[in-house]
Every structure is written in C-alpha cells, then in structure tokens.
N, C-alpha and C. Protein backbone atom coordinates (compact mmCIF):
# COMPACT_ATOMS: atom_id res chain seq x y z
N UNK A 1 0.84 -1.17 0.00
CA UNK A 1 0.00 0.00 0.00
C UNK A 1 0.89 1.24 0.00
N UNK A 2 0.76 2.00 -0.74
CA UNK A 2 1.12 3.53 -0.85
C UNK A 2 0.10 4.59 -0.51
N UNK A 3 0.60 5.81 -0.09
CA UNK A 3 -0.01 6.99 -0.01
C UNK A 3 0.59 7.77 -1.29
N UNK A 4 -0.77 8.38 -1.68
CA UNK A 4 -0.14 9.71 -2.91
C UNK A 4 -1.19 10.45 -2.66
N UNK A 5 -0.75 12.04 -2.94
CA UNK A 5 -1.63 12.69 -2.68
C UNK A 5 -1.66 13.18 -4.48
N UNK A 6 -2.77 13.99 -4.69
CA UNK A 6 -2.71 14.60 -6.59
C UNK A 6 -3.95 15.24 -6.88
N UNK A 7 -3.65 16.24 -7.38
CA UNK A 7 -4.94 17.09 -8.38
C UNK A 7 -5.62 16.43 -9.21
N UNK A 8 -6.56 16.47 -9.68
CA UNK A 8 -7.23 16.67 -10.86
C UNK A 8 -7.73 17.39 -11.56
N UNK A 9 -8.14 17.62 -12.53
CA UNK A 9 -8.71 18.30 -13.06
C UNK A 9 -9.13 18.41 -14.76
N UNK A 10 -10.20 19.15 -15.39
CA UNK A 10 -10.50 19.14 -16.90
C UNK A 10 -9.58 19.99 -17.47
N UNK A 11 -8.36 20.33 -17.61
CA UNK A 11 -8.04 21.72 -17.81
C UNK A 11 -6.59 21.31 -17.14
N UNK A 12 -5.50 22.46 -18.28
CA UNK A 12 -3.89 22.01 -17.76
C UNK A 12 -4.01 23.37 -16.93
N UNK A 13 -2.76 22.87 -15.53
CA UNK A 13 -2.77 24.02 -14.35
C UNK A 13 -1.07 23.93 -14.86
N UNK A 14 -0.32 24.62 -14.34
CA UNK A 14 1.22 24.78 -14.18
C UNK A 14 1.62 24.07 -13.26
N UNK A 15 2.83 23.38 -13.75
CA UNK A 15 3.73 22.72 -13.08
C UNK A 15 4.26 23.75 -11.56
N UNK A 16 4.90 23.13 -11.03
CA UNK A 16 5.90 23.64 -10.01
C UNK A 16 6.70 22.61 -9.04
N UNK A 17 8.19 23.08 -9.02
CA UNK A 17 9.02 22.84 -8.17
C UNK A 17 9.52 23.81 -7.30
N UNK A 18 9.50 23.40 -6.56
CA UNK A 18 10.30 24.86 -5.10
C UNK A 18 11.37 24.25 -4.21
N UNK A 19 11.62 23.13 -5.02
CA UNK A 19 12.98 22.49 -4.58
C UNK A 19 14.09 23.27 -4.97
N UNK A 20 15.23 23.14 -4.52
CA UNK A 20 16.39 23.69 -4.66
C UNK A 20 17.33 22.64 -4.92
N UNK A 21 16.99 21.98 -6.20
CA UNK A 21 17.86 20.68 -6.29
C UNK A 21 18.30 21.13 -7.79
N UNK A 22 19.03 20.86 -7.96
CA UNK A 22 19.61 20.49 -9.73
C UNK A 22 20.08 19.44 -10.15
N UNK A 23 20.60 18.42 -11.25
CA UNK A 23 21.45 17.95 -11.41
C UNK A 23 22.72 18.00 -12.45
N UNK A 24 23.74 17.75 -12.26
CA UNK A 24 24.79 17.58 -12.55
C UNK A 24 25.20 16.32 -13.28
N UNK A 25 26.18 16.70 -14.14
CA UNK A 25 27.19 15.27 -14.45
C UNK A 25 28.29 15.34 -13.04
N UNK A 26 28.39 13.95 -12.87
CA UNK A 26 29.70 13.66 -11.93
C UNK A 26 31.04 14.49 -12.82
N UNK A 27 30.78 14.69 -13.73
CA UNK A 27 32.43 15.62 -14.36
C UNK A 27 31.95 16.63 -13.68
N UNK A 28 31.00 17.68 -13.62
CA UNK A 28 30.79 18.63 -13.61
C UNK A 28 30.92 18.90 -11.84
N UNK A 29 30.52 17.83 -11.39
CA UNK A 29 30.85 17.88 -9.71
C UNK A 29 31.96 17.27 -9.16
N UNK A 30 32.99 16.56 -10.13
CA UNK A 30 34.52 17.08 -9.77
C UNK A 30 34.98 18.08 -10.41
N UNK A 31 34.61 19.14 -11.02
CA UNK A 31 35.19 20.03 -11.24
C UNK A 31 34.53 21.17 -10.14
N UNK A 32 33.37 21.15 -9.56
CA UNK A 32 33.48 22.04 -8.30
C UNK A 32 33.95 21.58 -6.84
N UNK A 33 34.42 20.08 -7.23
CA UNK A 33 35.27 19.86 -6.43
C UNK A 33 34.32 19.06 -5.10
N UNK A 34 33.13 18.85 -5.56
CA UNK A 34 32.38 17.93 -4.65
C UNK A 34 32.50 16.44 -4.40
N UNK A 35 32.65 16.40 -2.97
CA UNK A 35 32.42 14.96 -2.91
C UNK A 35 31.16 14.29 -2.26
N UNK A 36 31.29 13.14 -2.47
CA UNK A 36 29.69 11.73 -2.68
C UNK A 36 30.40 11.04 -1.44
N UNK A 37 29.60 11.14 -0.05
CA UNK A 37 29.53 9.98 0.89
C UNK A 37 29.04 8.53 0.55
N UNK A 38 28.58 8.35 -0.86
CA UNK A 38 28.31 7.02 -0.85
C UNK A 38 29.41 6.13 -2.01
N UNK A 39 29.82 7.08 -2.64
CA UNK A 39 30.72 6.59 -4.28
C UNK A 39 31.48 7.31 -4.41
N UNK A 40 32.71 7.44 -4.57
CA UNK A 40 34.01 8.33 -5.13
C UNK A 40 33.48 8.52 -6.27
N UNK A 41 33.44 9.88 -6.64
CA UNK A 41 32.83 10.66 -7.93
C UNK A 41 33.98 9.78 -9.16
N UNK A 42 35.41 9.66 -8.75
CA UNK A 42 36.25 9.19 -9.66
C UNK A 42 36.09 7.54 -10.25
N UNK A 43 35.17 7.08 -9.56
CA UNK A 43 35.17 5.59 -9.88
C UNK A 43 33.70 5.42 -10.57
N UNK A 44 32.91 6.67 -11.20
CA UNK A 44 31.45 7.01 -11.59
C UNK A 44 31.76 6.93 -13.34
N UNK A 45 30.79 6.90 -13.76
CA UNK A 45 30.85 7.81 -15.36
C UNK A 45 30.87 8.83 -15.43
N UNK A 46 31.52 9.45 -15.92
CA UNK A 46 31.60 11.11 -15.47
C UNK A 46 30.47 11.71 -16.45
N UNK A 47 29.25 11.35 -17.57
CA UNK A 47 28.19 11.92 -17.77
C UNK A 47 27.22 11.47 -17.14
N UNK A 48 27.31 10.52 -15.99
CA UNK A 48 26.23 10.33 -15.19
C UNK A 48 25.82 11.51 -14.98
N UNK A 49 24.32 11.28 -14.43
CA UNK A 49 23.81 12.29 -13.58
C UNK A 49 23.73 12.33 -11.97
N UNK A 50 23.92 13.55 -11.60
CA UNK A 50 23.95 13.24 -9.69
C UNK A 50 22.74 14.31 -9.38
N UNK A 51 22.44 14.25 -7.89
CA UNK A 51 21.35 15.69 -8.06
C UNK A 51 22.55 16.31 -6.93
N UNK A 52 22.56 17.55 -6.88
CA UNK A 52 22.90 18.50 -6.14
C UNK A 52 22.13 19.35 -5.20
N UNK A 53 22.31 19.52 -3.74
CA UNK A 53 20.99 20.00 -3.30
C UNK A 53 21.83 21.11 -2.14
N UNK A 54 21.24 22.34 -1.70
CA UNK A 54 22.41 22.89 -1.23
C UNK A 54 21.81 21.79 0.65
N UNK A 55 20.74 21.69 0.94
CA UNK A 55 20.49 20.82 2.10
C UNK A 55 19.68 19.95 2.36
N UNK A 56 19.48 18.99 3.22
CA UNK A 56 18.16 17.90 2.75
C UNK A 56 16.84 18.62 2.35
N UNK A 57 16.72 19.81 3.25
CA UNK A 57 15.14 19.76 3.46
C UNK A 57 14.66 19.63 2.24
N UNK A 58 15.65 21.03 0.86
CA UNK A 58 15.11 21.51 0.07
C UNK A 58 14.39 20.33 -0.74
N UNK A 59 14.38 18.79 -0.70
CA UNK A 59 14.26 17.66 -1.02
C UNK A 59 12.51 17.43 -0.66
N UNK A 60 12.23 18.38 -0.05
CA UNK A 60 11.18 18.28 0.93
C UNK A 60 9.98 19.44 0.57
N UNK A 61 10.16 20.03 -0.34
CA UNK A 61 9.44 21.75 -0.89
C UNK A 61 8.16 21.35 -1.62
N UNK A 62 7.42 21.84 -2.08
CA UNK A 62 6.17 21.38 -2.92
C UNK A 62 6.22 21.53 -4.05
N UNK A 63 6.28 20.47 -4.68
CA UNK A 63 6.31 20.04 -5.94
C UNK A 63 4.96 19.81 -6.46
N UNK A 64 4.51 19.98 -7.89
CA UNK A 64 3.65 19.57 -8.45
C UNK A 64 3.67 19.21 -9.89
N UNK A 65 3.44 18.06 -10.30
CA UNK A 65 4.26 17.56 -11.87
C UNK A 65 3.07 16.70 -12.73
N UNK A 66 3.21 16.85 -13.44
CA UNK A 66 2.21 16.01 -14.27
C UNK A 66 2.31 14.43 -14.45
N UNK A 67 3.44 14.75 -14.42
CA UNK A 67 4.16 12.91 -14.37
C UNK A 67 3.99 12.47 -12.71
N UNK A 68 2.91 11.16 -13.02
CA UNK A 68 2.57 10.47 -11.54
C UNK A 68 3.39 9.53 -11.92
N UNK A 69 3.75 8.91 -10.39
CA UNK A 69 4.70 7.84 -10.06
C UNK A 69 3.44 6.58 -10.31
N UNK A 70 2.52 6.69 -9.55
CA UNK A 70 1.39 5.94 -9.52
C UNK A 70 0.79 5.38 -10.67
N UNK A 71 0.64 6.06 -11.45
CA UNK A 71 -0.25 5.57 -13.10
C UNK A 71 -1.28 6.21 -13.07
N UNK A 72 -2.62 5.24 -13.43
CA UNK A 72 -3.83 5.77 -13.73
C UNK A 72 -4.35 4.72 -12.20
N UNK A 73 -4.50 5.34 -11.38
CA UNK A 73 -5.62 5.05 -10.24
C UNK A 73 -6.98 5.01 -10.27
N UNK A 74 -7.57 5.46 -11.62
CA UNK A 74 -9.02 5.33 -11.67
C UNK A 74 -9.73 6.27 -10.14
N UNK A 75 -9.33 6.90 -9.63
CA UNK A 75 -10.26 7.52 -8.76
C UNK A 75 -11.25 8.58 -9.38
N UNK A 76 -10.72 8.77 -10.58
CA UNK A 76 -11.36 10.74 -10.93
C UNK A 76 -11.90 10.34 -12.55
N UNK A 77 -12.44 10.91 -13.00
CA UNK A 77 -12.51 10.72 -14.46
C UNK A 77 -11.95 11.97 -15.48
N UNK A 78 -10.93 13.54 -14.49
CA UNK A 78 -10.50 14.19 -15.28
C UNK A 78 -9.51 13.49 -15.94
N UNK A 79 -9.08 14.57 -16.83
CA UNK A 79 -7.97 14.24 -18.33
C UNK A 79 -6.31 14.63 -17.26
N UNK A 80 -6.46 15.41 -16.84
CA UNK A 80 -5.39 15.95 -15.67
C UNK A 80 -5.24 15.88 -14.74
N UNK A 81 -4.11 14.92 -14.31
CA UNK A 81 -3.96 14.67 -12.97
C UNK A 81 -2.37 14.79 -12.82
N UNK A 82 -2.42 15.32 -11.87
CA UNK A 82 -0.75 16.04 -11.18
C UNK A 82 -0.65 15.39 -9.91
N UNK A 83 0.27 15.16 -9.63
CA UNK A 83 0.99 14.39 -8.48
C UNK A 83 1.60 15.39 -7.56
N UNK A 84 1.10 15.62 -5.87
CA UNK A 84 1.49 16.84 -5.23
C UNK A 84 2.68 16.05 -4.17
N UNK A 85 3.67 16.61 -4.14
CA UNK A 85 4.58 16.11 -3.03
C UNK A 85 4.85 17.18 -2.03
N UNK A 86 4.99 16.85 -0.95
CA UNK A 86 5.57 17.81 -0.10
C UNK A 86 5.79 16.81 0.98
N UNK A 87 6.81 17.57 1.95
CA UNK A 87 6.71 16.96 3.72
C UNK A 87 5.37 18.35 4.18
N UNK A 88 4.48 18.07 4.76
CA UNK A 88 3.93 18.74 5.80
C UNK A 88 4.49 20.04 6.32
N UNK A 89 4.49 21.04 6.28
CA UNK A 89 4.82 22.47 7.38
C UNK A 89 3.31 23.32 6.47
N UNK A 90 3.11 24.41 8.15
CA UNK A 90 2.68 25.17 7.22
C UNK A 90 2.79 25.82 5.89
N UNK A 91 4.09 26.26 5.77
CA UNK A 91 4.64 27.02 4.54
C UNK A 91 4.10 26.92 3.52
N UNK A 92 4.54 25.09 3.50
CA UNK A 92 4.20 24.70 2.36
C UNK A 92 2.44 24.26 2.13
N UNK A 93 1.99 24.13 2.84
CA UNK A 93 0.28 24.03 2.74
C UNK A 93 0.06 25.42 2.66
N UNK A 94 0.33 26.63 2.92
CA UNK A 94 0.02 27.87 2.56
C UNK A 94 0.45 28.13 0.85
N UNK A 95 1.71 27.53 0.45
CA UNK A 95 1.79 28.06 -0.71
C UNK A 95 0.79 27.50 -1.85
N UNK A 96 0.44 25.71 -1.13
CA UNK A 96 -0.23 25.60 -2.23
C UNK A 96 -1.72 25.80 -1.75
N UNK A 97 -2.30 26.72 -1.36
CA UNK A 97 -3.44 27.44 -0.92
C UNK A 97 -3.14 28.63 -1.95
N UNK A 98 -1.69 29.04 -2.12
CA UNK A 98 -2.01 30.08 -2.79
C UNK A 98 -1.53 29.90 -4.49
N UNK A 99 -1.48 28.73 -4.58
CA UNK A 99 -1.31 28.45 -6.21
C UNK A 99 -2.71 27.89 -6.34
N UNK A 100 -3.60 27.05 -5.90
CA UNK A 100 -4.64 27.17 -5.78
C UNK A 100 -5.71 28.09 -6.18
N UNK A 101 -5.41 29.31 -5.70
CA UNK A 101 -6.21 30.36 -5.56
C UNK A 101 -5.36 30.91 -7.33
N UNK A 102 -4.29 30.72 -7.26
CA UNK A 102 -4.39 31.65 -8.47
C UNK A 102 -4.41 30.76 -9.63
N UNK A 103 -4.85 29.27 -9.60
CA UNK A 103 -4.85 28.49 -10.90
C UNK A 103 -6.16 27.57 -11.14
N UNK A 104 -6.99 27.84 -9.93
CA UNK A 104 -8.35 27.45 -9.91
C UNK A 104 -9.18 28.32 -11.29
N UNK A 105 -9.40 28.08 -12.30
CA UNK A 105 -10.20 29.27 -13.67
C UNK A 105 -11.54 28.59 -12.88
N UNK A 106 -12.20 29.75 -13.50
CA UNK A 106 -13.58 30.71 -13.37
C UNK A 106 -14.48 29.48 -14.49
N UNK A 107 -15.66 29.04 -13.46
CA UNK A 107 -16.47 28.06 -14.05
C UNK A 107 -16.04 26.62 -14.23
N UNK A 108 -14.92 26.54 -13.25
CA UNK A 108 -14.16 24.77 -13.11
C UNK A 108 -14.36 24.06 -12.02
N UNK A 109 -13.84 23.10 -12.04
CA UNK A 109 -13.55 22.21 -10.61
C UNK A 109 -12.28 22.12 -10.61
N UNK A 110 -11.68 21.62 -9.55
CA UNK A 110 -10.36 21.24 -9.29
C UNK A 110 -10.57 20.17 -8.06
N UNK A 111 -9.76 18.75 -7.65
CA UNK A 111 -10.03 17.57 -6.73
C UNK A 111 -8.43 17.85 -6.03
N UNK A 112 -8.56 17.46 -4.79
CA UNK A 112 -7.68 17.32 -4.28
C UNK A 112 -7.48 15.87 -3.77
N UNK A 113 -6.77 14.96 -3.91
CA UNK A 113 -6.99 13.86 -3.34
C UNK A 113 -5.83 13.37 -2.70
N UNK A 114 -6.06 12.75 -1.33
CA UNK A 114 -5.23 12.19 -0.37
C UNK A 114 -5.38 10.50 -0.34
N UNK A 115 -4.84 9.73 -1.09
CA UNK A 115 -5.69 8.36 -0.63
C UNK A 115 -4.29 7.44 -0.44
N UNK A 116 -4.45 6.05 0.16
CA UNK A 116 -3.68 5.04 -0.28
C UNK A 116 -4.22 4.19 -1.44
N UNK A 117 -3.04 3.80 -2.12
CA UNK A 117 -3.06 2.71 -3.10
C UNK A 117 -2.76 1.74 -3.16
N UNK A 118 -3.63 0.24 -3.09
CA UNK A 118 -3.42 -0.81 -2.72
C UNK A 118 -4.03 -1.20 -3.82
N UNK A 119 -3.77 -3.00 -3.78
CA UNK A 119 -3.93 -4.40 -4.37
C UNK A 119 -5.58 -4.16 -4.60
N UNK A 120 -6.08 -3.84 -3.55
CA UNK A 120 -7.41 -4.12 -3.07
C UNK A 120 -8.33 -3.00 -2.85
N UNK A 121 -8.96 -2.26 -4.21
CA UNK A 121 -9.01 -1.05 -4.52
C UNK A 121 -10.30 -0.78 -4.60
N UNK A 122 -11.18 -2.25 -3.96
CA UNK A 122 -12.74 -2.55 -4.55
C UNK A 122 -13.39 -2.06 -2.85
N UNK A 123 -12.23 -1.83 -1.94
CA UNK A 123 -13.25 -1.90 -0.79
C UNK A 123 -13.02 -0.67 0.31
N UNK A 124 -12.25 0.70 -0.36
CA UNK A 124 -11.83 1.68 -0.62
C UNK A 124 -12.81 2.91 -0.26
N UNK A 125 -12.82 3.57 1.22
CA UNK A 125 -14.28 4.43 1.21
C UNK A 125 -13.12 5.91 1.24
N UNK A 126 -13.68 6.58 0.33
CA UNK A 126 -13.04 7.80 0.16
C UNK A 126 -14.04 9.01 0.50
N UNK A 127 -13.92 9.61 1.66
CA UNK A 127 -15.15 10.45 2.06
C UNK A 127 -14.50 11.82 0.82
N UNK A 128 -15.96 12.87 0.47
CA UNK A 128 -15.86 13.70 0.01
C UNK A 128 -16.31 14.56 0.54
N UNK A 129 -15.90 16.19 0.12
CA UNK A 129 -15.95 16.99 0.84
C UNK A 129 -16.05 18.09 -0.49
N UNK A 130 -16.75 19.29 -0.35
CA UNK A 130 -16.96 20.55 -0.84
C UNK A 130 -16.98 21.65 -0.72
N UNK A 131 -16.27 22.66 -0.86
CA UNK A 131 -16.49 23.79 -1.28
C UNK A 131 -16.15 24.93 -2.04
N UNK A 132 -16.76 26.15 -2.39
CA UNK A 132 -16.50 27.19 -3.25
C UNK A 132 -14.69 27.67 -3.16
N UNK A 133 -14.89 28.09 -4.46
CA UNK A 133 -13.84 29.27 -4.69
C UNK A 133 -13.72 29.74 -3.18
N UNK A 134 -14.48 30.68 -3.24
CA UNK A 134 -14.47 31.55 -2.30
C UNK A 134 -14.01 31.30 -0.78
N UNK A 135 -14.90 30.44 -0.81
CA UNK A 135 -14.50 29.47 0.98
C UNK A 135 -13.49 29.31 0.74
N UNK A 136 -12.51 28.56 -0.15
CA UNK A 136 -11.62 28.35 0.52
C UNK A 136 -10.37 28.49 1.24
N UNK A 137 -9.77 27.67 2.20
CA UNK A 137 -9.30 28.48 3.03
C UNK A 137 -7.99 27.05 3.54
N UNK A 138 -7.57 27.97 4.45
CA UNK A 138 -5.96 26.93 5.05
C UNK A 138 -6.66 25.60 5.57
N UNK A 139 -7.97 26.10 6.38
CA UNK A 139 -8.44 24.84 7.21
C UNK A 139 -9.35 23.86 5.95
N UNK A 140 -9.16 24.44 4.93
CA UNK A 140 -9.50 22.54 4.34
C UNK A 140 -8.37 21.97 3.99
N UNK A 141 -7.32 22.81 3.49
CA UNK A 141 -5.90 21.79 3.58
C UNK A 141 -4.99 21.25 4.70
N UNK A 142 -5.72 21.92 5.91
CA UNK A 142 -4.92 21.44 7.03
C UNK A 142 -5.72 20.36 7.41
N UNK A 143 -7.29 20.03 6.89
CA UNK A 143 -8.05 18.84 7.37
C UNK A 143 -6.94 17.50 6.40
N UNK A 144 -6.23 17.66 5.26
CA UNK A 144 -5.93 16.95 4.32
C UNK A 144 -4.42 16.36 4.61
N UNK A 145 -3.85 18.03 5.29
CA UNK A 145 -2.53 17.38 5.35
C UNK A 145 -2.03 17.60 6.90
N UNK A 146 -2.53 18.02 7.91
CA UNK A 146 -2.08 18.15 9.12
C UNK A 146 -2.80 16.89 10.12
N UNK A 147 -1.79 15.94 10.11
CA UNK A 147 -2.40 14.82 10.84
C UNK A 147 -2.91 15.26 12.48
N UNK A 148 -2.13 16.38 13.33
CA UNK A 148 -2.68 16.66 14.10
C UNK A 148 -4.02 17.36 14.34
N UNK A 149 -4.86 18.05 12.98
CA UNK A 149 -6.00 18.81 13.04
C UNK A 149 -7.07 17.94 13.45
N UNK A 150 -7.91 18.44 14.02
CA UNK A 150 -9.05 17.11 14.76
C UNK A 150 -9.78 16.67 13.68
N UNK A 151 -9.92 17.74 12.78
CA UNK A 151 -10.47 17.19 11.48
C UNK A 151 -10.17 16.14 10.42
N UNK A 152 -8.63 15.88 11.07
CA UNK A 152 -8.03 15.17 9.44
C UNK A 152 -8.84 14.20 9.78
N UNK A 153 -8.54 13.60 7.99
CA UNK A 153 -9.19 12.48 7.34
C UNK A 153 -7.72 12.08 6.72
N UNK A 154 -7.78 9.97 6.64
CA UNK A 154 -6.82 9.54 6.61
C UNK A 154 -6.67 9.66 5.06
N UNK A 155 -7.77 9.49 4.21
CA UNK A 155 -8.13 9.34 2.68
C UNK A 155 -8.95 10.56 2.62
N UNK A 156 -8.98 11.33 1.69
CA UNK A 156 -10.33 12.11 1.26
C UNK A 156 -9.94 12.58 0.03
N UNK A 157 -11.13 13.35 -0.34
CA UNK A 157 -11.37 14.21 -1.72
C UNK A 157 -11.67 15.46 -1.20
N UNK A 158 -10.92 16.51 -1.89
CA UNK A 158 -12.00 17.94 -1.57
C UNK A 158 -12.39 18.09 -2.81
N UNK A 159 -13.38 18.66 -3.61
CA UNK A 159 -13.76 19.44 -4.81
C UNK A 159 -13.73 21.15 -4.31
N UNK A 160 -13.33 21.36 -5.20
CA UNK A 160 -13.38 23.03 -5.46
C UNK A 160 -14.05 23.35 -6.73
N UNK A 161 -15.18 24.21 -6.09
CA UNK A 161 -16.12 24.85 -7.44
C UNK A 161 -15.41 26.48 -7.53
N UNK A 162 -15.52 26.57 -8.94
CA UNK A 162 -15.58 28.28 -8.92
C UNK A 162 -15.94 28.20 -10.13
C-alpha cells in the first residue's frame, strides 16, 4: 500500500518545483570539487547524472508535476492529474493554498486527493468533501494534510467549485 496525494482536473494548471535541487554530471561535480559519501565521484561515469541540493530539506518543498509515479488510479474521471509532493509544514500548505487560488479558472472544478493505493481497490471508502472558490481556506488543507488537526481524514477528496 502507498499513499499519494494529486490534483485533478479538466483543464492544464502549471507545473511547479520549489525544490532547490539540480542535477549535474559527476564531471561537472569534480570540477566544483564535490564529494559523494556514498561513491568516489572518480570511480562514476563522469556523464552520469547526480542531483545537487544545497540541504536535505530543500528535497522536501512542494512540488507539483504532471508525471505520476502511480499511473492511472481510476479515482477521478479528469484528463489531468498532477501528483502533489511535499513533507507537511505550514509554509508549504500555505503556498499551495495560494497556487490554488491563483490556478483554480472561473467556471471549473479542481479535486484534491489524499488516498492510499493498494492491491485491493474494490473496498476503498473515500469520504468527500466541498467547497466554493471563495471558501476556501488553510483549514480545508490542514483537514488533508495536518495529521494533528481534529479534522483530518486519513483518505479524502475535496472538490473546489468556482
């Protein structure tokens, strides 16, 4: 069983990364002179690729990509579905409250979904939840992603109308 969380939607929204990662060829990171706690850069292919990150967390920022790890889960019947990553902090549930707000178009829906993905996909209760443009607000994403809110739900859906 996996957890993924992911958008949906009829309609393409913009990508985003707010990671602070890049990658590199191993030539290119012995020539700034970096070294790998797990592999001597010299015993690598030097057009491999490595990622570069200036610290863990940035590993940890909110991402949103079109390319799911998952596949087709059958939960939604939009054409668009984006895959949301993050670790949990406010920050990052505020920012995507506020990409939200500015990529939700006028006369759409947009799904938010939190679920696990298992073998056994027939016996699966996914509570749903609603509301406007307008309503919304930090406290439906903190019901989604703050395991301490009294509200969370382990699986859910939100819909957003506007």
């Amino acid at each position: 069983m996996s957890f993924y969380s992911f958008i949906a939607t009829n309609y393409e929204i913009p990508e985003v990364d707010n990671t602070n990662v890049k990658y590199i060829t191993v030539k290119e990171a012995i020539e700034l002179e970096l070294e790998s706690p797990y592999m001597p850069f010299d015993e690598m292919d030097p057009d491999a690729q490595v990622l570069l990150c200036e610290n863990e967390n940035d590993l940890d920022e909110l991402v949103i990509t079109e390319e799911t790890t998952f596949g087709d889960c059958g939960f939604t019947n939009h054409p668009f579905i984006y895959q949301l990553d993050f670790a949990y902090s406010i920050k990052r549930v505020n920012q995507l409250l506020e990409y939200l707000k500015e990529n939700i178009k006028e006369g759409q829906l947009l799904e938010i979904w939190r679920v696990w993905i298992s073998n056994d996909m027939g016996e699966l209760y996914i509570p749903f939840s609603r509301c406007s443009f307008e309503e919304l607000s930090l406290n439906h994403l903190l019901q989604i992603y703050d395991r301490q809110h009294e509200q969370y739900k382990e699986q859910c859906c939100l819909v957003i109308d506007r």
